[in-house]
Protein backbone atom coordinates (compact mmCIF):
# COMPACT_ATOMS: atom_id res chain seq x y z
CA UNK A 1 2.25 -1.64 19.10
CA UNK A 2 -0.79 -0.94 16.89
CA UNK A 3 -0.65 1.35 14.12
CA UNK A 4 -2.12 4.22 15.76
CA UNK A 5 1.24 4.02 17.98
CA UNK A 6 3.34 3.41 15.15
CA UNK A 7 2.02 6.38 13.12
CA UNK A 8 2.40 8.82 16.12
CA UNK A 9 6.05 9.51 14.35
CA UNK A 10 4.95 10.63 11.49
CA UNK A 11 4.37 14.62 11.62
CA UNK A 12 0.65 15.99 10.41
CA UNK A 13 1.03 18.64 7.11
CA UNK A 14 -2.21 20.75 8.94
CA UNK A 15 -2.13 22.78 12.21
CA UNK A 16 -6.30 22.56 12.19
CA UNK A 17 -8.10 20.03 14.83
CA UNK A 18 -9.24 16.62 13.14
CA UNK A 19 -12.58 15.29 13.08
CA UNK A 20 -11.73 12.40 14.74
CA UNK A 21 -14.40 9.30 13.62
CA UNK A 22 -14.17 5.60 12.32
CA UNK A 23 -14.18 4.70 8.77
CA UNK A 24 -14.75 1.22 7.71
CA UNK A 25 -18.02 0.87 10.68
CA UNK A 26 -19.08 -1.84 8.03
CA UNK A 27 -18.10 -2.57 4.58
CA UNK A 28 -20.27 -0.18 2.64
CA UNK A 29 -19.27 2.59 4.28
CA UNK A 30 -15.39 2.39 2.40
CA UNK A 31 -16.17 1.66 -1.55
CA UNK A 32 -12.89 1.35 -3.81
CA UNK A 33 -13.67 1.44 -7.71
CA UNK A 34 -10.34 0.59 -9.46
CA UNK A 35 -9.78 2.52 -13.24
CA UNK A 36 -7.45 0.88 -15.82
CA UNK A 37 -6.35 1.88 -19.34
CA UNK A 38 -8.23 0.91 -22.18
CA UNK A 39 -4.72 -0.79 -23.52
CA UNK A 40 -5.88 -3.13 -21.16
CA UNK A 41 -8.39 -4.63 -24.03
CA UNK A 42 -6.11 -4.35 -27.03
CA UNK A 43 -5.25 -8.17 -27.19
CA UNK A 44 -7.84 -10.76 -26.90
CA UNK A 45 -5.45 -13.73 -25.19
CA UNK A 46 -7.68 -13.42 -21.74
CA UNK A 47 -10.78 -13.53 -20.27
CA UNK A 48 -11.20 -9.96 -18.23
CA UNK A 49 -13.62 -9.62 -15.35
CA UNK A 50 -14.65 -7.23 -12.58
CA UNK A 51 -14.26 -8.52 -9.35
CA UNK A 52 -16.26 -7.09 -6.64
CA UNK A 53 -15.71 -8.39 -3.20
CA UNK A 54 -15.74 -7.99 0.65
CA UNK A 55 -14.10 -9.75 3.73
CA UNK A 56 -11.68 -10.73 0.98
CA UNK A 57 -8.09 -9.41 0.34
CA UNK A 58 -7.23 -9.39 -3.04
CA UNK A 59 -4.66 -12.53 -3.13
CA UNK A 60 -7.08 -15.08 -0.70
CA UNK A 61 -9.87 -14.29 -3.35
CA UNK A 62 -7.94 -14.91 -6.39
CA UNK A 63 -6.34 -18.49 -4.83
CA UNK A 64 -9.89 -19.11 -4.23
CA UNK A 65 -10.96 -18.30 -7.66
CA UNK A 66 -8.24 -20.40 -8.93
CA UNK A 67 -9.01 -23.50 -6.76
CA UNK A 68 -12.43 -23.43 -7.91
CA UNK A 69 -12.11 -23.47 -11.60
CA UNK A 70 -8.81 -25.56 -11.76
CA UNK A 71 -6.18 -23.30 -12.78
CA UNK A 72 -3.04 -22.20 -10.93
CA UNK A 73 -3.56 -18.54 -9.14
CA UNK A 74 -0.22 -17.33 -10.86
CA UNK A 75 -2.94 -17.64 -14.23
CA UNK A 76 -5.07 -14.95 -12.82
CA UNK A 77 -3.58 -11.35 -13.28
CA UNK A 78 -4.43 -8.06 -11.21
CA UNK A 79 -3.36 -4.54 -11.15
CA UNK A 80 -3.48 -4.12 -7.51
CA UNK A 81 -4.51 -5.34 -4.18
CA UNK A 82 -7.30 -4.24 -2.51
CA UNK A 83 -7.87 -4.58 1.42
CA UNK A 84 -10.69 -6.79 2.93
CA UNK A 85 -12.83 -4.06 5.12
CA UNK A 86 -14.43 -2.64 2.56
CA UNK A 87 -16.91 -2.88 -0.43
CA UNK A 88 -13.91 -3.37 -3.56
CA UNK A 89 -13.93 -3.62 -7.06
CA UNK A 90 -10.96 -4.45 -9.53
CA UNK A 91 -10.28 -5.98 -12.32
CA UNK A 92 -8.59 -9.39 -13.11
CA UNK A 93 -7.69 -11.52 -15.72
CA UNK A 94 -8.11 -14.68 -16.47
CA UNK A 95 -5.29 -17.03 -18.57
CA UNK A 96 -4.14 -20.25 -19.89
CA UNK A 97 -6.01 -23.10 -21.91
CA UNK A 98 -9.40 -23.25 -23.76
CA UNK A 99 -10.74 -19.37 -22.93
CA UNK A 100 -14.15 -20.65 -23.55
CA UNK A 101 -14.33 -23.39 -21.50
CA UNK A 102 -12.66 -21.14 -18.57
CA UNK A 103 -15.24 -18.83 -19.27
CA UNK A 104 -18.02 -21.15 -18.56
CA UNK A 105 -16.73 -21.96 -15.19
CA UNK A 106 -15.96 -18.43 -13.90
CA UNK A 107 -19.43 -17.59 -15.04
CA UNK A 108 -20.87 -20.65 -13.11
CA UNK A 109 -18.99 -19.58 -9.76
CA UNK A 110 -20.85 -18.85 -6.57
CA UNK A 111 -18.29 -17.72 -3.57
CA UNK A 112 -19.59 -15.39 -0.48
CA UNK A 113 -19.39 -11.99 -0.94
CA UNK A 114 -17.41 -12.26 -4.32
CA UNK A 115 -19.01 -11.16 -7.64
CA UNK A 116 -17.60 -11.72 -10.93
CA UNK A 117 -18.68 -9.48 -13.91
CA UNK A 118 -17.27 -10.51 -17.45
CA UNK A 119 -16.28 -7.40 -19.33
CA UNK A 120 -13.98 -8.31 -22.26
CA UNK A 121 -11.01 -10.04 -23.41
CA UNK A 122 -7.80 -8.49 -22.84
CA UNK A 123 -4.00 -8.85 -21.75
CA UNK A 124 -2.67 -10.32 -18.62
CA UNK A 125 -3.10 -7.74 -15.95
CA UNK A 126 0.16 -6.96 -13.76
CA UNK A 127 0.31 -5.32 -10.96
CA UNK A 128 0.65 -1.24 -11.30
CA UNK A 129 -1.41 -1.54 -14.85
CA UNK A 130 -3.63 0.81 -13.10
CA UNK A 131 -4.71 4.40 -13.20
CA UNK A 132 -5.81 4.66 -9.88
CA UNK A 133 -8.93 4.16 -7.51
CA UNK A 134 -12.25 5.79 -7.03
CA UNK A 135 -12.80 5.82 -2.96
CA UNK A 136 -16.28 6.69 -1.60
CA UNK A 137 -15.83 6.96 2.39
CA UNK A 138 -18.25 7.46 5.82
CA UNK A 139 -16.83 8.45 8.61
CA UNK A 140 -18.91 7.56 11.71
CA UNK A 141 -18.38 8.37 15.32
CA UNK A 142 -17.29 11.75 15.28
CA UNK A 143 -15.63 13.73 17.79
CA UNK A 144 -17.46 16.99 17.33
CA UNK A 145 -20.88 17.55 16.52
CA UNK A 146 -21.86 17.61 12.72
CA UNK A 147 -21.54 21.10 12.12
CA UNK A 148 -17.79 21.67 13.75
CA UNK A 149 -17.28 18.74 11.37
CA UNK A 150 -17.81 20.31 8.59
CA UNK A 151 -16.18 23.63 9.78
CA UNK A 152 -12.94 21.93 10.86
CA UNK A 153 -13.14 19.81 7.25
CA UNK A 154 -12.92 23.19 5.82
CA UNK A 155 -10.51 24.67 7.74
CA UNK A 156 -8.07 21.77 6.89
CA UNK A 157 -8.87 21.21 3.27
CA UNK A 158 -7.91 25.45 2.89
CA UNK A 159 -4.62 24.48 4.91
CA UNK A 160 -3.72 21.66 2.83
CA UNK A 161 -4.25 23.57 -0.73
CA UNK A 162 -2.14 26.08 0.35
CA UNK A 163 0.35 23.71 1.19
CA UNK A 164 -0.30 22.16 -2.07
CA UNK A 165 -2.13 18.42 -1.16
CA UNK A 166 -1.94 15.84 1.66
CA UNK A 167 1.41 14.15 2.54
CA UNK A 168 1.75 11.05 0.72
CA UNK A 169 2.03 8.81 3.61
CA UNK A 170 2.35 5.01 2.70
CA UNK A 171 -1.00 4.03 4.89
CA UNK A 172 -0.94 1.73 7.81
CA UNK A 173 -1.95 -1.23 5.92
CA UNK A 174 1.50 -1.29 4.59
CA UNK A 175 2.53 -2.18 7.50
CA UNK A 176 -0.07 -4.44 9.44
CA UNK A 177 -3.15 -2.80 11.10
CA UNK A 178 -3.00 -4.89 14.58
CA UNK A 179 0.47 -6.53 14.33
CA UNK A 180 2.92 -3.55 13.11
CA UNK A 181 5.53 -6.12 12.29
CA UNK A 182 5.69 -5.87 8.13
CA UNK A 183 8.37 -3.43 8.02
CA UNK A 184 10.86 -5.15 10.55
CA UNK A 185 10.25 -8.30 9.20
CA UNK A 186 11.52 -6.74 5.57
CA UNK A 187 14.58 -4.84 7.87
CA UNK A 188 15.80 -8.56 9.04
CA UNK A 189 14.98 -10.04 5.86
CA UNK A 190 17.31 -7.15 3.43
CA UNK A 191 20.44 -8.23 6.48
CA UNK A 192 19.90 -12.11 5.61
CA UNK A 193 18.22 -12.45 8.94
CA UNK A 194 16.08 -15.12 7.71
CA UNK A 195 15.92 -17.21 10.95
CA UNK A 196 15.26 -13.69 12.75
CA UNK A 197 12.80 -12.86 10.14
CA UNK A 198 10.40 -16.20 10.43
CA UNK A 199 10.39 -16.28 14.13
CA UNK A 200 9.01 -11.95 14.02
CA UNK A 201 6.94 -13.10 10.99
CA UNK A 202 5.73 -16.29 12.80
CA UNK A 203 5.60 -15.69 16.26
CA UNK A 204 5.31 -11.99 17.16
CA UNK A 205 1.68 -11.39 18.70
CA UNK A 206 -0.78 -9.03 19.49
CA UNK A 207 -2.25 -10.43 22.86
CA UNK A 208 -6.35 -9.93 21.01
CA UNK A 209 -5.59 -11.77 17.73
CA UNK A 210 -7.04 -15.56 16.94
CA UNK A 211 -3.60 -17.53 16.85
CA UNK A 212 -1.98 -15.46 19.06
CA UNK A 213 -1.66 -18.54 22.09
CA UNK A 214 -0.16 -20.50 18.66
CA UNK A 215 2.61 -17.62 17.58
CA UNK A 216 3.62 -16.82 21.66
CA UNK A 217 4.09 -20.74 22.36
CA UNK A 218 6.27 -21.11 18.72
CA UNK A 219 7.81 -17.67 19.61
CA UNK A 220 9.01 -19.39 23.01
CA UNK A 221 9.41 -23.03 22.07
CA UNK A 222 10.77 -22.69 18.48
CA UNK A 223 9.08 -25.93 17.57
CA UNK A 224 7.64 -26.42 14.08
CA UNK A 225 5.91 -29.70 14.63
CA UNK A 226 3.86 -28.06 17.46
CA UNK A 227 2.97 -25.16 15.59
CA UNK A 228 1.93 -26.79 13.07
CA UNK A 229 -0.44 -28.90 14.90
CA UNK A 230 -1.29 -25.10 16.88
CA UNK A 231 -1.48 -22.98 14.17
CA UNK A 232 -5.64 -22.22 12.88
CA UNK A 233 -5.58 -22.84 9.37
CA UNK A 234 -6.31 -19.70 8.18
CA UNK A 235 -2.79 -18.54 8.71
CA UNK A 236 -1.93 -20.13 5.11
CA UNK A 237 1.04 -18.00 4.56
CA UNK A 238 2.51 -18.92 8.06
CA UNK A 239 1.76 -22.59 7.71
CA UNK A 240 2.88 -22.82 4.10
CA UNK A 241 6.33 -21.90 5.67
CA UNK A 242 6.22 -23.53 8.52
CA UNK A 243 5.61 -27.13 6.14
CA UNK A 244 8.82 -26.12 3.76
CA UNK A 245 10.89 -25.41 7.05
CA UNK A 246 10.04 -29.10 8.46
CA UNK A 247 11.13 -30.16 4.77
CA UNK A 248 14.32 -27.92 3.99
CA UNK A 249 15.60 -26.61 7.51
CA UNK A 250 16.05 -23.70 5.75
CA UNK A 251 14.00 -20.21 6.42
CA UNK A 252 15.29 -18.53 3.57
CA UNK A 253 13.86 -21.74 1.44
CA UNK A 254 10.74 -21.42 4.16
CA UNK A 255 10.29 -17.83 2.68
CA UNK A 256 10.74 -18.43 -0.79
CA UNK A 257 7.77 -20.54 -0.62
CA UNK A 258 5.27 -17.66 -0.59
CA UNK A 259 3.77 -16.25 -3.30
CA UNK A 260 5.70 -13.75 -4.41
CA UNK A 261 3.35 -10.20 -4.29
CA UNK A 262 3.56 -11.51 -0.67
CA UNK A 263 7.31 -12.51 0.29
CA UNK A 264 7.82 -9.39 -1.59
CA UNK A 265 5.43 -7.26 0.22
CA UNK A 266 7.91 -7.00 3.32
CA UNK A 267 10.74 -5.31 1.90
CA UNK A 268 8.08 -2.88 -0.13
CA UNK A 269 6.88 -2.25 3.64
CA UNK A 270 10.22 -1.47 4.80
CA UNK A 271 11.10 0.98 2.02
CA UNK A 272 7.68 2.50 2.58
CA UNK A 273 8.41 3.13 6.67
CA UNK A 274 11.73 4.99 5.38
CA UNK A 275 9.86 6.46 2.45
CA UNK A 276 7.35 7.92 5.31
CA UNK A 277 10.36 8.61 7.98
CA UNK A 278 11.90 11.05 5.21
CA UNK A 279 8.87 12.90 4.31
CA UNK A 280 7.50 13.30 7.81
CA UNK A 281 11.07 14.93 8.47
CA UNK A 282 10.73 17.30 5.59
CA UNK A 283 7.67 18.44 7.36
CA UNK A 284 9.35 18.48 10.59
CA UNK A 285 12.08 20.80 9.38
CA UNK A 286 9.62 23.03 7.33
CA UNK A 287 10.49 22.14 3.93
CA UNK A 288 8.16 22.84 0.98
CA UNK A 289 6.44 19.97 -0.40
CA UNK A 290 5.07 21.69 -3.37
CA UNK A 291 8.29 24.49 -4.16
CA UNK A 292 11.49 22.65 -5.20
CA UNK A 293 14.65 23.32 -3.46
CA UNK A 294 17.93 23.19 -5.22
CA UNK A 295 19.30 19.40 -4.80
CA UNK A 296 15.92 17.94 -5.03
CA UNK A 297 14.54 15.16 -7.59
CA UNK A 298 11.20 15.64 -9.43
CA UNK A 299 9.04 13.74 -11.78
CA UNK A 300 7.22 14.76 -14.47
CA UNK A 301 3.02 14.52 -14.02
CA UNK A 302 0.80 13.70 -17.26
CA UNK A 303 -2.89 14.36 -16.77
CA UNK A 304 -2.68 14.73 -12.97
CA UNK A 305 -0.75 11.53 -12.87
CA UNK A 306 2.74 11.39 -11.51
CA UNK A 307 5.32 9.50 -13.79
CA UNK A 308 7.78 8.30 -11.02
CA UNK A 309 10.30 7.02 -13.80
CA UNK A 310 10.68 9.95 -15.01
CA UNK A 311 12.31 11.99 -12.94
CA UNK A 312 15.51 14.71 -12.93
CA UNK A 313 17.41 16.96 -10.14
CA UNK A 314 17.03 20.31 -9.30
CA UNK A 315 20.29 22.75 -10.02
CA UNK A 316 20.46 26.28 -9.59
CA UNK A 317 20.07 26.88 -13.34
CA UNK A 318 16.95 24.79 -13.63
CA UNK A 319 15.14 25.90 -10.05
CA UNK A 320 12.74 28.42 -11.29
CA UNK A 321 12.17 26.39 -14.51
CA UNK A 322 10.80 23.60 -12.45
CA UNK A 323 8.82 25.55 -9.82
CA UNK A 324 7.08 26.79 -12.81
CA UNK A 325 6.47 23.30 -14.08
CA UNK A 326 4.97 22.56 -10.55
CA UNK A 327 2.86 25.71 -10.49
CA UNK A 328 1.38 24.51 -13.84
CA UNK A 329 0.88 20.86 -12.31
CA UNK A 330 3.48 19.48 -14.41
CA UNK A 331 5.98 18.26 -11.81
CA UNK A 332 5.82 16.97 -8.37
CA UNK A 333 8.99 17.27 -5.68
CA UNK A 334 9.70 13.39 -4.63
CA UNK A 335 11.31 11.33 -1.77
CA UNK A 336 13.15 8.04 -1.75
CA UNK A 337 12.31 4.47 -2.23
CA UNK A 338 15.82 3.11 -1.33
CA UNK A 339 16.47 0.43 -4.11
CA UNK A 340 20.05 -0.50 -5.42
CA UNK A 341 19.20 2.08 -7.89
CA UNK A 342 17.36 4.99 -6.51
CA UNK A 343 18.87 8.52 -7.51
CA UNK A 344 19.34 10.46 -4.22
CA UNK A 345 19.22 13.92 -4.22
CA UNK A 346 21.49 16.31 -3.09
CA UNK A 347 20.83 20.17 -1.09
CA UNK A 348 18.66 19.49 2.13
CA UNK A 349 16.07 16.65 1.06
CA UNK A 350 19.73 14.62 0.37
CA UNK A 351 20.87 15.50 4.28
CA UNK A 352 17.83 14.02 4.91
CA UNK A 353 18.16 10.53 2.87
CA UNK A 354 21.31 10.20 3.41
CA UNK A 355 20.54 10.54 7.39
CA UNK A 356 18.05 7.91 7.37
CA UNK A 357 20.60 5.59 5.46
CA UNK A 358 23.13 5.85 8.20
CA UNK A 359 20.64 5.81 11.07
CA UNK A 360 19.26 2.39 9.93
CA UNK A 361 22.71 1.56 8.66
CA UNK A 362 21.77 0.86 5.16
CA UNK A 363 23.68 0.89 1.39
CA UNK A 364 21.94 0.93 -1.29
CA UNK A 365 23.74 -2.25 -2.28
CA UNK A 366 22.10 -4.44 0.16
CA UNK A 367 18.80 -3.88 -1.81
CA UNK A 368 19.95 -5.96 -4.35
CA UNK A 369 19.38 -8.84 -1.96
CA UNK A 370 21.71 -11.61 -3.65
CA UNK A 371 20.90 -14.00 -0.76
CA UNK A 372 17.50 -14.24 -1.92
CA UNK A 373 17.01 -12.65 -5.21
CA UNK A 374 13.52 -12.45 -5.61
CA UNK A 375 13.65 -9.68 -2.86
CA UNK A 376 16.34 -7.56 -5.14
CA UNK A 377 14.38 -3.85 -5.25
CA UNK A 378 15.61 -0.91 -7.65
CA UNK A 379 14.26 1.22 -5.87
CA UNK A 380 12.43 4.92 -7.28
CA UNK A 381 11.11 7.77 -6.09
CA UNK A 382 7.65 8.86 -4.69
CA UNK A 383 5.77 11.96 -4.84
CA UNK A 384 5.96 13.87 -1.76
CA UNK A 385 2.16 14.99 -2.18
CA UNK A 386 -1.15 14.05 -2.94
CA UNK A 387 -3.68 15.31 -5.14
CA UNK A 388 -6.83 14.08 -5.45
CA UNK A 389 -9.19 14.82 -8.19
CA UNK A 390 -12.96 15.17 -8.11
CA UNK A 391 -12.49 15.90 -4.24
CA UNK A 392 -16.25 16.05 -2.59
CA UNK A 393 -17.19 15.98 1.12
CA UNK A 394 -20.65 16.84 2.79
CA UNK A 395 -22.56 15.94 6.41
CA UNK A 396 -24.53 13.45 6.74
CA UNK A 397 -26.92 14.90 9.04
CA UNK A 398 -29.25 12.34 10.03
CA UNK A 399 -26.97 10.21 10.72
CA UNK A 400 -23.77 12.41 12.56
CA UNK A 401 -21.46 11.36 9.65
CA UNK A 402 -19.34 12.67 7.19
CA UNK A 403 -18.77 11.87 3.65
CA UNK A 404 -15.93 11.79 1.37
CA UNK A 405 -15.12 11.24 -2.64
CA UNK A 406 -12.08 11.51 -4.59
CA UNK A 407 -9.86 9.92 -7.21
CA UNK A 408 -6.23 8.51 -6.29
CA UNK A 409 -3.32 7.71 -8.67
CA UNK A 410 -2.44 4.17 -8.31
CA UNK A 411 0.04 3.43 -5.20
CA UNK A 412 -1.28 6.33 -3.07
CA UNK A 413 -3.78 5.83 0.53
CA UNK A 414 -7.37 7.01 0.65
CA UNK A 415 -6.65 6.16 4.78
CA UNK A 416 -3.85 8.82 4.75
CA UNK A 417 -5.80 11.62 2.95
CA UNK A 418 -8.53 10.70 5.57
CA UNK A 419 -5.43 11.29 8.54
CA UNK A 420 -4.75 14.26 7.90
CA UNK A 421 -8.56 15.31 8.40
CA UNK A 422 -9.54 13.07 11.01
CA UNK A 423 -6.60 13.60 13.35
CA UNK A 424 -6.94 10.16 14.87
CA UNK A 425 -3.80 9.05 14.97
């Protein structure tokens, strides 16, 4: 299944035809400028650069980074990951040892398509120290000719502000783009499937992927040695546990071996195809997004951006209170991120969760993971919508194209604001 099958499930906010169209033709046409807080810059105890890259995700460049300057890659901090196809710029930081002589060798670096632009000292970046991204997107290939485009772009930007923003669909790269497999993988891994886990992780294939004759004959042989002469070397992450299960005969232990944003990233996938289930079924029953419904959980929004920690339910006594709040852009109605801790809500959106729960046959409990606690989630809630700020589109004429700019809040998909225009999947 590829993720144009996989998305089918989730339900469209607009009624209007999509564009249809590519993004992502070539690098330049998808540009990602990443905004941080100036806190960022208040302590002086790292070097902080802007790294501007493509055919790279975010983690390969910074192990590459690290390799070539001599440090460990757990010494170079970022806010958040970027995806290869594309044009990308973020910041990182740079830790540990002499800051001068680390300095001279980042500045002396010469990697393919990587730039490195020193802008300061600062703190250790973590991920989420982010405000959000700048995206600047072409979309080739259109269905329609230029000028329907532009008409039907229209048409469903006026639908979605009366509905009050795009759903906030986790995008596909959550969940692999070509092998859809992130999500299940996180499923087995929160029921201590870890055997189960590896051999989806490992061996599930595409049939038009490089590796793919490697993964089918592991998937039917089960034999490490093999694979591990098989596998192309660019699978790191599968070949990195593939080494630690020859050593331990353990898959949880094989697992544990990743680096962490990674190992980690499957159980964030999973919570984000439940996140996704539950909003697309708000839709499907016609819920509001942007008019709170007594039961539901909110958060607070500062400056357009939405502070998921800070959230509260909806009562009877409080339900025109907080629509008001929303009118004003001050609150945002949210769904779940199941964690050990998430605060369900109760009316209809908690028929909903607590649905979902017993259809995957879930507890909250099991998110706290104690066979492998590096997994353990909390858990949150999301905003149901998205705003973007600075929104722009126009035609590219000459060239049968359309344009797009807008600003994001960290966590949230350029690729499903895109969806709900372009209709293609």
């Amino acid at each position: 299944m590829d993720y144009k099958e996989f998305f089918a499930q989730f339900k469209h906010l607009s009624k209007t035809p999509g564009i249809g169209g590519r993004i992502k033709s070539k690098p330049e046409d998808f540009i990602v400028e990443e905004v941080i807080s100036k806190s960022v810059f208040k302590k002086q105890n790292c070097l902080i650069y802007r790294l501007t890259k493509k055919n790279w995700d975010t983690m390969a460049a910074v192990k590459e980074i690290s390799k070539r300057i001599g440090i460990h890659y757990k010494d170079i901090g970022f806010a958040g990951t970027k995806d290869r196809h594309g044009v990308t710029s973020q910041y990182i930081s740079v830790c540990g040892g002499n800051l001068k002589e680390l300095k001279e060798k980042v500045d002396s670096l010469q990697i393919q398509d990587i730039e490195l632009e020193f802008v300061g000292y600062g703190k250790k970046l973590k991920l989420g120290s982010l405000w959000g991204n700048k995206f600047t997107i072409i979309v080739r290939e259109l269905n329609v000719p230029i000028e329907e485009a532009l008409e039907r772009t229209r048409a469903v930007i006026k639908e979605i502000k009366a509905k009050g923003g795009f759903p906030n669909y986790f995008g596909y790269q959550r969940f692999g783009e070509r092998r859809v497999i992130n999500h299940e993988v996180g499923r087995l891994l929160l029921e201590g499937k870890f055997e189960d886990a590896a051999m989806k992780f490992l061996g599930e294939y595409s049939g038009d992927m490089l590796g793919d004759d490697a993964r089918k004959e592991f998937l039917e042989s089960g034999d490490v040695d093999k694979a591990l002469e098989s596998f192309p070397k660019f699978l790191r992450y599968e070949r990195a546990m593939l080494y630690r299960y020859r050593e331990t005969k353990s898959w949880k232990k094989a697992f544990a071996t990743l680096p962490r944003p990674i190992v980690r990233l499957f159980i964030h996938s999973y919570q984000s195809y439940l996140f996704n289930k539950a909003l697309s079924r708000r839709i499907e029953e016609g819920l509001p997004l942007k008019e709170a419904l007594v039961g539901d959980v909110v958060c607070q929004v500062k400056y357009g951006i939405p502070l998921r920690t800070r959230t509260y339910r909806v009562t009877k006594g409080t339900l025109d209170f907080v629509n008001e709040k929303i009118r004003k852009g001050e609150a945002m109605v949210t769904g779940p991120l199941f964690g050990f801790q998430t605060r369900l809500a109760d009316g209809e959106m908690g028929k909903i969760e607590k649905e979902i729960l017993e259809e995957e046959g879930l507890t909250l409990e099991m998110f706290k993971m104690k066979a492998l606690k590096i997994l353990s989630e909390p858990g949150g809630r999301r905003e149901l919508l998205i705003k973007p700020k600075e929104f722009k589109y126009r035609a590219i004429k000459d060239e049968e194209a359309m344009a797009f700019k807008f600003f994001l809040p960290r966590g949230v998909y350029a690729t499903s604001v895109l969806r709900e225009i372009m209709k293609d999947y």
